[in-house]
Protein backbone atom coordinates (compact mmCIF):
# COMPACT_ATOMS: atom_id res chain seq x y z
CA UNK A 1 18.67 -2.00 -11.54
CA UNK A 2 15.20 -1.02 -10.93
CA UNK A 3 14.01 2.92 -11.51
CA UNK A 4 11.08 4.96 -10.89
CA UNK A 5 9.76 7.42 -12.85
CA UNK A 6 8.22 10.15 -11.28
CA UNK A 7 5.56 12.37 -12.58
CA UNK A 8 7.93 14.90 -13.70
CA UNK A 9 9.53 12.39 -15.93
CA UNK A 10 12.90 11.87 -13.89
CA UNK A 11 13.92 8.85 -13.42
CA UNK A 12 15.73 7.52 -9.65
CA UNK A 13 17.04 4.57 -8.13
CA UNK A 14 14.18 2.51 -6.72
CA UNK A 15 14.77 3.12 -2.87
CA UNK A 16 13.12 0.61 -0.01
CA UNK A 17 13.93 3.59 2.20
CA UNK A 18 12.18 5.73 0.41
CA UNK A 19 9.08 3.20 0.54
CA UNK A 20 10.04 2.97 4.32
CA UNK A 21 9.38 6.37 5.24
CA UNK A 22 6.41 7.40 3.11
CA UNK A 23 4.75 3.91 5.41
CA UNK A 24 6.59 5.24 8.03
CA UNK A 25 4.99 8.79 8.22
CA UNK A 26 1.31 6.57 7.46
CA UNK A 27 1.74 4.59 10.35
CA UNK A 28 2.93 7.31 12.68
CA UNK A 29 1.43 7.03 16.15
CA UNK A 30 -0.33 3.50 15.43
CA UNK A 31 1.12 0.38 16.88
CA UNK A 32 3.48 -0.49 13.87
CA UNK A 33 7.06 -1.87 14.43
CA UNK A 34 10.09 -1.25 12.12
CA UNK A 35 10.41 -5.27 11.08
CA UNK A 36 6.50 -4.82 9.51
CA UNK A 37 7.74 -1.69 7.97
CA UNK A 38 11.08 -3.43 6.54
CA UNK A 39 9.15 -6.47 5.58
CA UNK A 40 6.22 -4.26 3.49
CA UNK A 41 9.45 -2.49 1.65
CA UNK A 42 10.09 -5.59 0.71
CA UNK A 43 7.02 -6.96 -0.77
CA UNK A 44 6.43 -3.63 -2.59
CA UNK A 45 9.95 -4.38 -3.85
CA UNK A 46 9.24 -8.07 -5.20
CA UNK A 47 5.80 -7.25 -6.63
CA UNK A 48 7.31 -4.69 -8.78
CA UNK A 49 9.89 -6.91 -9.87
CA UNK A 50 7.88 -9.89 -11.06
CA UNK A 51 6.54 -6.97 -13.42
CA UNK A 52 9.93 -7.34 -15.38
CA UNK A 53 9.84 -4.29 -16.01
CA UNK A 54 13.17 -1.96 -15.87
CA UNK A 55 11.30 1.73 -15.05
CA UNK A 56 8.10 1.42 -13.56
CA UNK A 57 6.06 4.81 -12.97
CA UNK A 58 5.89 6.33 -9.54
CA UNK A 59 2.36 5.62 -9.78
CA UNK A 60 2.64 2.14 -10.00
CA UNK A 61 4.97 2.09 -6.87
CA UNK A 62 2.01 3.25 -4.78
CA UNK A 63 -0.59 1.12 -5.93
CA UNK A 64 2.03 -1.92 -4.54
CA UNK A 65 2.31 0.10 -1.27
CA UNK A 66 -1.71 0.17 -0.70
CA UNK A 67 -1.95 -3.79 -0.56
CA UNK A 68 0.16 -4.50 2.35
CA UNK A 69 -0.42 -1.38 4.19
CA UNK A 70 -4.09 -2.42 4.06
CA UNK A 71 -3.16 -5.45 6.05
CA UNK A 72 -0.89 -3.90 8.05
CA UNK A 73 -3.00 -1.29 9.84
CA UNK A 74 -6.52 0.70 7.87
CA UNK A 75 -5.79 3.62 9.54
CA UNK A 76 -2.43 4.11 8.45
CA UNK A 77 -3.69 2.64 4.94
CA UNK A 78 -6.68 5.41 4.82
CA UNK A 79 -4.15 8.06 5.91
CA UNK A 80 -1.12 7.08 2.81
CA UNK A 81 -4.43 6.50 0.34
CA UNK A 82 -5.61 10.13 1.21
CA UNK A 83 -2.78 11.57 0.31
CA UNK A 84 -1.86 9.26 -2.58
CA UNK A 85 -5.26 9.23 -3.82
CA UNK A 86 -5.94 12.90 -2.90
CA UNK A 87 -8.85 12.78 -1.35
CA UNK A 88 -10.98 16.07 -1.42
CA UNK A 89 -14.05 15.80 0.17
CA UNK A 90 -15.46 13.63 3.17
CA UNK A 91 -17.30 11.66 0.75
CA UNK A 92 -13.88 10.57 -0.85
CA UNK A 93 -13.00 9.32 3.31
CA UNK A 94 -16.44 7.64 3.51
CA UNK A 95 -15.95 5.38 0.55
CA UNK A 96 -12.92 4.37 1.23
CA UNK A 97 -14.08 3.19 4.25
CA UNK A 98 -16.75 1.30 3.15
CA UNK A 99 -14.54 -0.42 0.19
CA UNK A 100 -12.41 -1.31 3.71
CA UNK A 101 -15.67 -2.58 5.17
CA UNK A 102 -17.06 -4.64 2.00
CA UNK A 103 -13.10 -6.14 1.81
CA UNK A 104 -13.17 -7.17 5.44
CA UNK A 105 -16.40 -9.11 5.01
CA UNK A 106 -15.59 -10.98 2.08
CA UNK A 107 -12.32 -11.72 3.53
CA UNK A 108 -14.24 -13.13 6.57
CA UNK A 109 -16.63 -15.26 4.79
CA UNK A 110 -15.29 -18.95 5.12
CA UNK A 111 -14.20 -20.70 1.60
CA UNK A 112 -16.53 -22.23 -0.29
CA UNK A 113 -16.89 -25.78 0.81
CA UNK A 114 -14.94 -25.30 4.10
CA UNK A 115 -17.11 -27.56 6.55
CA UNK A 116 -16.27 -24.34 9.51
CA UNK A 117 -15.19 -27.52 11.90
């Protein structure tokens, strides 16, 4: 079974639910359905099992939630990284947003000997 350990040390049942509605509350008001929300669970789920590991920290649980959420919707992603991150300034917002920007352009740049045709 896997666990998370939480910052306090106590350790819990690793819960897809759990994952679920933190992504949930992210995505609240943006135009998210529950299969992209049940399907994200479950890629958080598989990355942290191909760790191996047993316990993983609670940490490490929301580092695999920022990946997918990133593709599934920025705002949502900026919103869950705010919090996660804890963001303190406008500055910390700005940067984000410009790692989103500098991501979204090298994602757009066509592979390296792709002929474009």
């Amino acid at each position: 079974m896997l666990a998370v350990v939480k910052r306090s040390g106590v350790t819990e049942p690793f819960s897809r639910d759990k994952v679920v509605r933190g992504v949930r509350r992210a995505c609240q008001g943006r135009p998210v359905d529950e299969d992209a929300f049940q399907l994200l669970a479950h890629r958080v789920e598989e990355s942290i099992r191909t760790t191996g590991c047993a316990e993983i920290p609670s940490h490490e649980v929301g580092l695999a939630i920022l990946g997918p959420l990133r593709e599934l919707d920025e705002v949502a992603y900026l919103r869950f990284a705010s919090v996660y991150r804890s963001f303190t300034s406008v500055e910390d917002f700005e940067k984000e947003i410009a790692d989103l920007r500098t991501v979204r352009v090298v994602e757009s740049r066509p592979e390296p000997g792709a002929s474009g045709q």
